[in-house]
C-alpha atoms as a PDB file:
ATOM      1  CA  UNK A   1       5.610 -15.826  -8.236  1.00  0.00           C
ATOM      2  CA  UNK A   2       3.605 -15.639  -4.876  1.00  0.00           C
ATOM      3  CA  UNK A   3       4.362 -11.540  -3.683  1.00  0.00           C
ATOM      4  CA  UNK A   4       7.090 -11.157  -1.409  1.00  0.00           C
ATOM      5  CA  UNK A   5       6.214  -9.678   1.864  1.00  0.00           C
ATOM      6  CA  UNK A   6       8.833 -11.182   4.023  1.00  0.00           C
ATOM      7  CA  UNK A   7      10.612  -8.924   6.580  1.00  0.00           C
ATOM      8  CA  UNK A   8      14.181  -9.299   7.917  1.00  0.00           C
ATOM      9  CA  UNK A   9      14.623 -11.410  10.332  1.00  0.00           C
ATOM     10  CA  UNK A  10      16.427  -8.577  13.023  1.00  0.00           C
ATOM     11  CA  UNK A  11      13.106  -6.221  12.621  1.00  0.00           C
ATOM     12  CA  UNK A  12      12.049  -7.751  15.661  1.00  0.00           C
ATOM     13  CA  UNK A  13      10.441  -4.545  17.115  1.00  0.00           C
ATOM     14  CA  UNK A  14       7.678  -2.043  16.450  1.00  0.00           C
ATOM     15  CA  UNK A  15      10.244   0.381  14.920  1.00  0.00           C
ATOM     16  CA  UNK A  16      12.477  -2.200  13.197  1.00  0.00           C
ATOM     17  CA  UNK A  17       9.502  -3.994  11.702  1.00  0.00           C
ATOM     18  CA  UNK A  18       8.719  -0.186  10.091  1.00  0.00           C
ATOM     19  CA  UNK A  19      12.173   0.202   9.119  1.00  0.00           C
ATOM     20  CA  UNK A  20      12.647  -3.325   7.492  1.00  0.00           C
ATOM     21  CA  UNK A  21       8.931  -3.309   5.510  1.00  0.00           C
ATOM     22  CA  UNK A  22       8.668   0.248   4.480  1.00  0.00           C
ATOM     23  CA  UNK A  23      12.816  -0.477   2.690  1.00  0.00           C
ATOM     24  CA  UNK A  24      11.399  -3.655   1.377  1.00  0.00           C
ATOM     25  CA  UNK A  25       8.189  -2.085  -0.013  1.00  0.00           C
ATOM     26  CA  UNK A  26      10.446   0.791  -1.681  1.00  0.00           C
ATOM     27  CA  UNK A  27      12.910  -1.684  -3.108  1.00  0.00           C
ATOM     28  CA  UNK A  28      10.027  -3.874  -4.548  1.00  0.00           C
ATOM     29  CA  UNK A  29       8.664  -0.718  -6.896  1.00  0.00           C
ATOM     30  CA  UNK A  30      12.335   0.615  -8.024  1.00  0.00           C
ATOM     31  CA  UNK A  31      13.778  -2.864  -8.481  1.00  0.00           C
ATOM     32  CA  UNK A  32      10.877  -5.179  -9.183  1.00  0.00           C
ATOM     33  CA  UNK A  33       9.530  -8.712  -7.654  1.00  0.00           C
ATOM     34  CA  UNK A  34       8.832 -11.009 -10.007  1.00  0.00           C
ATOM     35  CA  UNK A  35      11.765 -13.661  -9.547  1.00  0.00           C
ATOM     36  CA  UNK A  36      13.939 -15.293  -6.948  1.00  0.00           C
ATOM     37  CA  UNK A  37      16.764 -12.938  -8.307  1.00  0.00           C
ATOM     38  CA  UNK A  38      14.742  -9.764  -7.522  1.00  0.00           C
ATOM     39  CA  UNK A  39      14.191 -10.777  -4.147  1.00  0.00           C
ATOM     40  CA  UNK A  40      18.268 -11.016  -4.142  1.00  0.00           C
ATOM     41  CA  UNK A  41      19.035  -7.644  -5.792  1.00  0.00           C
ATOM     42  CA  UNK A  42      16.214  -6.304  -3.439  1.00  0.00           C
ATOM     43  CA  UNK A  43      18.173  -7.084  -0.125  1.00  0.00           C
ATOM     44  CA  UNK A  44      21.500  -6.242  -2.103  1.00  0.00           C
ATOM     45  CA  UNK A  45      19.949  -2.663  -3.098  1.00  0.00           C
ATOM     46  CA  UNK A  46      18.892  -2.479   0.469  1.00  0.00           C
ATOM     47  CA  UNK A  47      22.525  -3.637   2.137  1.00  0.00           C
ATOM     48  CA  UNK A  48      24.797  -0.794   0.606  1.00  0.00           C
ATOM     49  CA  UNK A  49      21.555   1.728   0.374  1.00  0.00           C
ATOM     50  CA  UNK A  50      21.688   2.597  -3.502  1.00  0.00           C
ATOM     51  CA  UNK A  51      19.460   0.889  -5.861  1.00  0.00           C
ATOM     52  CA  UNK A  52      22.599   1.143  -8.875  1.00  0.00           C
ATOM     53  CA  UNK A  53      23.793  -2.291  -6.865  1.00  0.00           C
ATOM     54  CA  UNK A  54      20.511  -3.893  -8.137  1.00  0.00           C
ATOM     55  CA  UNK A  55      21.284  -3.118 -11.311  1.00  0.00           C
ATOM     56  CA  UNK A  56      24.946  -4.604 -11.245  1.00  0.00           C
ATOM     57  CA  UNK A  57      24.015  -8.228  -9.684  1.00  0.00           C
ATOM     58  CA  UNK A  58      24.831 -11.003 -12.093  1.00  0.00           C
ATOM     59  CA  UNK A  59      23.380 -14.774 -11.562  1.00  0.00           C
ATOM     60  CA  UNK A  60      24.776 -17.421 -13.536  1.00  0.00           C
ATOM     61  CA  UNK A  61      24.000 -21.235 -13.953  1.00  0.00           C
ATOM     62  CA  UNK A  62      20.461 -20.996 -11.673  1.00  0.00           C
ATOM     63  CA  UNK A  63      22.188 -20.050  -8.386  1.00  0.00           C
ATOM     64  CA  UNK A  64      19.418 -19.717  -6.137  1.00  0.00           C
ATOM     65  CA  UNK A  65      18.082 -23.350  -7.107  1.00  0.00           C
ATOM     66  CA  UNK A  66      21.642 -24.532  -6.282  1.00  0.00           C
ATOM     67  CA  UNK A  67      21.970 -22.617  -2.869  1.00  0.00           C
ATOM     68  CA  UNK A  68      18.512 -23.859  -2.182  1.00  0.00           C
ATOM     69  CA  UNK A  69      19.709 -27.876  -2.836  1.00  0.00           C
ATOM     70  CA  UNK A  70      22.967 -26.748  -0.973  1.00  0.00           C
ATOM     71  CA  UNK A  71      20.837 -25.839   2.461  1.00  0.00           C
ATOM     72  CA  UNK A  72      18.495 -28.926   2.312  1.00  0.00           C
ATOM     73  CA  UNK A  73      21.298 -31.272   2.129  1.00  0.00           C
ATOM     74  CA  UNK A  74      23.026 -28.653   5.308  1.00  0.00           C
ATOM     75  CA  UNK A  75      26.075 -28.503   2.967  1.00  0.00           C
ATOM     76  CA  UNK A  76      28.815 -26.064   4.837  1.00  0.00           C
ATOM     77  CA  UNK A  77      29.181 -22.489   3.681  1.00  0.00           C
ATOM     78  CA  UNK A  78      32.177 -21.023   4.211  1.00  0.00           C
ATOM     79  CA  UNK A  79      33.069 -17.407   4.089  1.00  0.00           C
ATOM     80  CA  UNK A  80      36.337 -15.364   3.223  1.00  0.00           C
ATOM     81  CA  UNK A  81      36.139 -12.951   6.751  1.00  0.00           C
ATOM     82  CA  UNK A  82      34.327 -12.992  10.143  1.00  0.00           C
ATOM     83  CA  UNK A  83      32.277  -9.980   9.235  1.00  0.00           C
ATOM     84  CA  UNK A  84      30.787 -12.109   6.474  1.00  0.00           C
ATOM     85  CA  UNK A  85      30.016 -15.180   8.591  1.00  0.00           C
ATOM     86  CA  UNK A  86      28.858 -12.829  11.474  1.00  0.00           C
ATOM     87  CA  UNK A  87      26.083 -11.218   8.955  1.00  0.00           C
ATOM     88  CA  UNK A  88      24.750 -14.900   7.754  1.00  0.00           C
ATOM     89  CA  UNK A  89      21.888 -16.142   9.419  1.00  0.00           C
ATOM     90  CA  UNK A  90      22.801 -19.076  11.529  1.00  0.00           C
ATOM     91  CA  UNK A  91      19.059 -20.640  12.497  1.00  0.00           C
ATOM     92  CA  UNK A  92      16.472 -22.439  11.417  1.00  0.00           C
ATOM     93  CA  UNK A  93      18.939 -24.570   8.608  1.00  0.00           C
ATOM     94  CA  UNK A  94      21.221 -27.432   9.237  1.00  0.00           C
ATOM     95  CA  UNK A  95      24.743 -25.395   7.390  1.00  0.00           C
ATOM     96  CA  UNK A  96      27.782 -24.940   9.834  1.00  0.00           C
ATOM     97  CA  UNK A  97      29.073 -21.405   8.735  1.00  0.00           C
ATOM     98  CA  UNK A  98      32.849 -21.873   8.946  1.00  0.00           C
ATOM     99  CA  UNK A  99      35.241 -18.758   8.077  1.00  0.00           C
ATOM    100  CA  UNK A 100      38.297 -19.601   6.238  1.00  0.00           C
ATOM    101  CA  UNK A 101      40.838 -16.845   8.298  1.00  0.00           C
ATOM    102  CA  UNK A 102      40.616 -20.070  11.020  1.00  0.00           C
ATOM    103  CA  UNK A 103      42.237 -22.847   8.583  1.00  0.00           C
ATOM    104  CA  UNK A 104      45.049 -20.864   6.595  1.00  0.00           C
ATOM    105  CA  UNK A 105      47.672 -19.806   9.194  1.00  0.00           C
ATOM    106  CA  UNK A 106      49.916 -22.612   8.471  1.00  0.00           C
ATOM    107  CA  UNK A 107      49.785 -22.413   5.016  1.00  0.00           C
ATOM    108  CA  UNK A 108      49.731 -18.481   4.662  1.00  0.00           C
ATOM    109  CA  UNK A 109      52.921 -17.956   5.894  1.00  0.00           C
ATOM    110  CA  UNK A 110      54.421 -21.176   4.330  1.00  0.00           C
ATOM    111  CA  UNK A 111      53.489 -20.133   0.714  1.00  0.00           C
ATOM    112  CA  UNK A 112      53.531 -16.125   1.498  1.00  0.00           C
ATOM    113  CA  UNK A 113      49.935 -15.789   0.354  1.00  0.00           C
ATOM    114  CA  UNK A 114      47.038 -13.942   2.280  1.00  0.00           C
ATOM    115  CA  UNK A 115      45.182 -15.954   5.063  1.00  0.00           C
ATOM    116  CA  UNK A 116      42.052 -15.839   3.261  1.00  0.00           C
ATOM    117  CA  UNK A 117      43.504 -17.866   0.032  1.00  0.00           C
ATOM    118  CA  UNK A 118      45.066 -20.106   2.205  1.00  0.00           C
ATOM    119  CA  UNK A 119      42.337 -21.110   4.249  1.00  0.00           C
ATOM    120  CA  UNK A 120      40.523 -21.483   1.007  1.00  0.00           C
ATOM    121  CA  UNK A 121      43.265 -24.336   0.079  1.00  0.00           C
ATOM    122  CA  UNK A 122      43.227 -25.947   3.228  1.00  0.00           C
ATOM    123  CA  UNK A 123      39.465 -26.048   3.156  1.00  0.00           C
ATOM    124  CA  UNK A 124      39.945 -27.787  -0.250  1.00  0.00           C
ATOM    125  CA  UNK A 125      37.837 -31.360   0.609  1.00  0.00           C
ATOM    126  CA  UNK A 126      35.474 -29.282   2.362  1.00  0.00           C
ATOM    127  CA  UNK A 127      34.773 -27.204  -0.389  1.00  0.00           C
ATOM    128  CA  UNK A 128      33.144 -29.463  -2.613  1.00  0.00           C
ATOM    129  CA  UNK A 129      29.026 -29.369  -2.978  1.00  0.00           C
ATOM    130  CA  UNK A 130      29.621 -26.424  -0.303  1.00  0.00           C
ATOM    131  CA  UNK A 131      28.157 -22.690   0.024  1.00  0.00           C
ATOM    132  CA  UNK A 132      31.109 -20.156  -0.417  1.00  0.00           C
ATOM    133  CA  UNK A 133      30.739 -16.764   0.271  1.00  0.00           C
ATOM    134  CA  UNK A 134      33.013 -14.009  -0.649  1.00  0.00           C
ATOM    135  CA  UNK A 135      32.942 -10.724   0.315  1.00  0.00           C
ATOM    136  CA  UNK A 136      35.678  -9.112   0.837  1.00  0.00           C
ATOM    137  CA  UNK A 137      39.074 -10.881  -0.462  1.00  0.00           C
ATOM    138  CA  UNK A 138      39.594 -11.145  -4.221  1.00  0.00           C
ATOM    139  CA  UNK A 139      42.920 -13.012  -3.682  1.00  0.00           C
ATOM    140  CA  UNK A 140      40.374 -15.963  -2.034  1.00  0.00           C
ATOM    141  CA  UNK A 141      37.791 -15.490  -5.358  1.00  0.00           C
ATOM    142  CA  UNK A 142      41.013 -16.009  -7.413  1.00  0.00           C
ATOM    143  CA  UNK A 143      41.687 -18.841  -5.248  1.00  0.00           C
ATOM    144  CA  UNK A 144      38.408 -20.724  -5.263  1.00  0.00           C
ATOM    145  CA  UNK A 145      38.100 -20.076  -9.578  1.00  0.00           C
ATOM    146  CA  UNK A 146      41.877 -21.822  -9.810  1.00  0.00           C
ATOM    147  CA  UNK A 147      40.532 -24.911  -7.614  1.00  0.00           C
ATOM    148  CA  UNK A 148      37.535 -25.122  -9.602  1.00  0.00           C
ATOM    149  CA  UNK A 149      39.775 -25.676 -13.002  1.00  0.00           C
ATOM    150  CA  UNK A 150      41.486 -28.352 -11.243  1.00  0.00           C
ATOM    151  CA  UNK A 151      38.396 -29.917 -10.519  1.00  0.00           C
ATOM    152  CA  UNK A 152      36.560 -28.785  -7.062  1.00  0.00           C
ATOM    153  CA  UNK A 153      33.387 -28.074  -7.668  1.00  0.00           C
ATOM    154  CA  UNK A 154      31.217 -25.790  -4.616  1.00  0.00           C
ATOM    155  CA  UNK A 155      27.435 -25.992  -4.494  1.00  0.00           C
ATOM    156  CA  UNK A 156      27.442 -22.013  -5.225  1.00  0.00           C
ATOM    157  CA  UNK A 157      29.955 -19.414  -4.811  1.00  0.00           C
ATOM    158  CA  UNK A 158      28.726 -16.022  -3.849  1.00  0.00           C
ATOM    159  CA  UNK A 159      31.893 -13.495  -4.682  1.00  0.00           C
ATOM    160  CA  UNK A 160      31.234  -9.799  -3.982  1.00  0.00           C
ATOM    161  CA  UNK A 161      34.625  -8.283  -3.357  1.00  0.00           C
ATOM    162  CA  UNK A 162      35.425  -4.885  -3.406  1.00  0.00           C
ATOM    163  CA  UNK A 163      38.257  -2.408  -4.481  1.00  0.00           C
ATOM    164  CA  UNK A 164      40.486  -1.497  -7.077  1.00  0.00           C
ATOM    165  CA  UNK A 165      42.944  -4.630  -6.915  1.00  0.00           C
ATOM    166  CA  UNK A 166      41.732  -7.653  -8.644  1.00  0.00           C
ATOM    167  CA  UNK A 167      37.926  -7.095  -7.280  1.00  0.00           C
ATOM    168  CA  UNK A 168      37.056  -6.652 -10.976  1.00  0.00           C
ATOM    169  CA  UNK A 169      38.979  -9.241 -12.392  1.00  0.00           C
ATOM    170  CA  UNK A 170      37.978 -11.566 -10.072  1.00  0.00           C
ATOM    171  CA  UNK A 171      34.859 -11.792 -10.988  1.00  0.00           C
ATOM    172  CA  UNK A 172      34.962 -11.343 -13.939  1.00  0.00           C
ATOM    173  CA  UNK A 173      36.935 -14.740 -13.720  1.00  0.00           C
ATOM    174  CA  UNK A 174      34.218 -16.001 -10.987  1.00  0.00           C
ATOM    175  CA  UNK A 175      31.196 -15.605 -14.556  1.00  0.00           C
ATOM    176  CA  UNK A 176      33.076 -17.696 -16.722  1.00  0.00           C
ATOM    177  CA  UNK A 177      33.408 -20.782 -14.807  1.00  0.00           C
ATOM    178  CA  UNK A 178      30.058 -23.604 -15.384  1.00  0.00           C
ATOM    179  CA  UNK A 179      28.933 -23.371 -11.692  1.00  0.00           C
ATOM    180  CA  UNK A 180      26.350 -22.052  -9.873  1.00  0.00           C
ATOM    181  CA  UNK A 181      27.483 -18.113  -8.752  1.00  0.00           C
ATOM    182  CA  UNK A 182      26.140 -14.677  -7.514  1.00  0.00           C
ATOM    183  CA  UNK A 183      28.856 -11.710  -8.179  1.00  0.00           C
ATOM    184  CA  UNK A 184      27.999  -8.065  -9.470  1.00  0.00           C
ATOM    185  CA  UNK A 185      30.366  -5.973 -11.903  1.00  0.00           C
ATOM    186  CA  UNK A 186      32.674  -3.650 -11.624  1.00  0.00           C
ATOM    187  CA  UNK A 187      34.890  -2.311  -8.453  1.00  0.00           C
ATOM    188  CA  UNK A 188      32.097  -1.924  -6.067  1.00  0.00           C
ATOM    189  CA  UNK A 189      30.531  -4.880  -3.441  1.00  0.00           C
ATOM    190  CA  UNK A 190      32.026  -5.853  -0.372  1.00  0.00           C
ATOM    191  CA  UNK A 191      30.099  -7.776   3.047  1.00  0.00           C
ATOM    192  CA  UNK A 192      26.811  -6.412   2.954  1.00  0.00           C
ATOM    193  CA  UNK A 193      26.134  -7.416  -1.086  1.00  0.00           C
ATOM    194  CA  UNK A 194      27.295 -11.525   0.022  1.00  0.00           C
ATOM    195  CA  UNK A 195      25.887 -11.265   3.260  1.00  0.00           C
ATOM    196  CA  UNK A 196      22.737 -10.325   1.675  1.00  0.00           C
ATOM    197  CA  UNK A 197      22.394 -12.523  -1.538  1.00  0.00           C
ATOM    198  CA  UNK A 198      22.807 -15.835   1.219  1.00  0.00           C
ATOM    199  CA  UNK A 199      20.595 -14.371   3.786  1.00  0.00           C
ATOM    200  CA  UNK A 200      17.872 -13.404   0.770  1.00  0.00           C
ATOM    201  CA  UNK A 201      18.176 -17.728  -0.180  1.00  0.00           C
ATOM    202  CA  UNK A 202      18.070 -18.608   3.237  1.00  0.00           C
ATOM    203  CA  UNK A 203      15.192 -16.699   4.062  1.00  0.00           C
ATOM    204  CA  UNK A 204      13.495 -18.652   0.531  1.00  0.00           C
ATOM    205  CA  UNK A 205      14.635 -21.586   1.758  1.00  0.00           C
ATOM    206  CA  UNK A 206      12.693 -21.196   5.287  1.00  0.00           C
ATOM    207  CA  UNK A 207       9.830 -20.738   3.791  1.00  0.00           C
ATOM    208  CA  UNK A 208       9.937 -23.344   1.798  1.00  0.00           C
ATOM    209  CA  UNK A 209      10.005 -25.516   5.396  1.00  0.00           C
ATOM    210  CA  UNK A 210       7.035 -23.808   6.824  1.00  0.00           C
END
């Protein structure tokens, strides 16, 4: 693998370009760079500032291959919370970034679930061969996993959500299902972990257009 010596996109001054390379150069020794994934558990080390989150980023069914296919076709990806679709990088790809809290009103307080799962289910044609990203909501990972046994198949699911109810479990859930997904184990995650695994394949997939 060609050595990775690309720089955040925001380090767009002299002391932001310092910042950005001298983290990257540090995460490259303590976590490694010799695949697509280390690039990923680089940026995720980076986001939450404790190399341990390297160590607890899972990749199953060749996610960064699937994200990849996702942007070149400009597939949707669609995020639990605003602070997640805030962080992803909206330029130079062809992906509306949608945020599922602006679908699920209706349906949240029809059905009494959270406004996250709901927009998740009203989303549900949209879904399909699409980027989801979830970094905050386990009720929405729990969502998406039930959709995908009835036969809704995303692109790649990203799920990252943190705390002590059903974060976990969720996904837990998220590793057994045969799809493309990026989660990490245990209690911890949240924005910055999601934010960062889409941003790191975005990034790959810019420079695969260059």
């Amino acid at each position: 693998m060609t050595e990775n010596t690309y720089i955040d996109p925001g380090a767009d001054t002299k002391e932001g370009y310092k910042i950005s390379s001298t983290s990257r150069g540090l995460a490259r020794m303590v976590v490694g760079d010799e695949t697509p994934e280390d690039r990923i558990r680089q940026r995720c080390a980076i986001s939450v500032g404790d190399f341990i989150m390297a160590d607890l980023m899972a990749f199953n069914n060749n996610p960064v291959e699937a994200g990849l296919r996702a942007l070149s076709a400009g597939r949707p990806v669609i995020t639990d919370i605003r602070m997640v679709q805030t962080g992803i990088r909206k330029n130079e790809h062809h992906s509306d970034v949608l945020c599922a809290l602006d679908f699920g009103a209706a349906l949240s307080q029809g059905y009494g679930i959270t406004r996250t799962s709901a927009g998740f289910m009203a989303l549900r044609d949209t879904l399909e061969n699409a980027i989801i990203v979830i970094g905050n909501a386990p009720s929405a990972l729990l969502t998406v996993c039930r959709m995908v046994d009835e036969g809704i198949m995303p692109a790649l699911v990203i799920g990252t959500p943190v705390g002590f109810v059903n974060a976990k479990e969720s996904k837990e859930l998220l590793r057994t299902k045969n799809l493309p997904s990026i989660s990490n184990v245990g209690t911890r995650g949240g924005t910055p972990p999601a934010v960062a695994s889409l941003n790191e394949i975005i990034t790959m997939y810019i420079e695969t257009q260059r």
